[in-house]
Structures are given as C-alpha cells and as structure tokens.
Protein backbone atom coordinates (compact mmCIF):
# COMPACT_ATOMS: atom_id res chain seq x y z
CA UNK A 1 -48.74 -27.89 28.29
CA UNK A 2 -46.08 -28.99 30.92
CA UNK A 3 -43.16 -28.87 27.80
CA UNK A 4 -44.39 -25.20 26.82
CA UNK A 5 -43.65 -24.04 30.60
CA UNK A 6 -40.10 -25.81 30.74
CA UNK A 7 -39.45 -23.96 27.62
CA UNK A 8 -40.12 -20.59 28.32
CA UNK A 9 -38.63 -20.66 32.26
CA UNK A 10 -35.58 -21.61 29.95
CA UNK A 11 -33.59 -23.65 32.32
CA UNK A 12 -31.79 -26.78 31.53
CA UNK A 13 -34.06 -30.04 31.89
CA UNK A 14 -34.19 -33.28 31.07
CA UNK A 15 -37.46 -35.07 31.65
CA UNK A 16 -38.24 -38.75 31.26
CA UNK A 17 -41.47 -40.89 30.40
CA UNK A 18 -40.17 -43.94 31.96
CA UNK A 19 -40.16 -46.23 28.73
CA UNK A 20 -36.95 -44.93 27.11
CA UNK A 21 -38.76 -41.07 25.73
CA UNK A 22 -36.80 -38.25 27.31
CA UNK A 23 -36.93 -34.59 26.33
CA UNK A 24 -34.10 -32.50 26.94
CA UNK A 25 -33.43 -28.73 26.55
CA UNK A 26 -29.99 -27.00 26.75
CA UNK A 27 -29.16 -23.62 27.98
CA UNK A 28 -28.91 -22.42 24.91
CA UNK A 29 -32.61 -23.34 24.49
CA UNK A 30 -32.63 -25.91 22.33
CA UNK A 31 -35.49 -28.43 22.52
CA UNK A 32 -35.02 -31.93 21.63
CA UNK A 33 -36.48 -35.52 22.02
CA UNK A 34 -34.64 -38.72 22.50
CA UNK A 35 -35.57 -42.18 22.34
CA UNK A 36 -33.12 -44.83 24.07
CA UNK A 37 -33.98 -48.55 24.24
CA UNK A 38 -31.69 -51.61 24.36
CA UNK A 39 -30.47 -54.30 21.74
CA UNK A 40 -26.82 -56.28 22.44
CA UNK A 41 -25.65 -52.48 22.74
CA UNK A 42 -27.68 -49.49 24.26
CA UNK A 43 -29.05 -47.26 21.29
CA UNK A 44 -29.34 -43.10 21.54
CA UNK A 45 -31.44 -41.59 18.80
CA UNK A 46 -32.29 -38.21 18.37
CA UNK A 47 -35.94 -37.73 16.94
CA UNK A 48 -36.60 -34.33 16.43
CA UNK A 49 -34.56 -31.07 17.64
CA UNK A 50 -35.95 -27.59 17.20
C-alpha cells in the first residue's frame, strides 16, 4: 500500500528494508527494486524496474 502512495506523490525516494532490499524511484518516475548484499566485493543488482 505504502509503495502505491510513494508512487503517485511522484517524488524521488529511496526506501530500505534493512536486510539489503531497497526500492528506489527517480523523478522521472521510474520504479525499481534493488538487492545489495556483500561477498569479498559489495554486489548491486537490479531485480525488477518498471
């Protein structure tokens, strides 16, 4: 429910779960979800962008 809000007010955010999950959305309103976690080197990956 919270993520449909964020994306209609339309403003840039970036919201964490605390274990890595973050959702982001530009000003341009694009959506996406990204997953960081830690090996010898941190890791980015994109999951799913809309």
């Amino acid at each position: 429910m919270q993520i449909r809000n964020w994306t209609k007010a339309g403003s840039l955010i970036a919201k964490a779960d605390g274990d890595g999950l973050t959702f982001t959305l530009s000003a341009k309103g694009t959506a996406s979800w990204i997953l960081r976690y830690r090996t010898v080197h941190p890791i980015s990956l994109r999951l799913c962008r809309r």
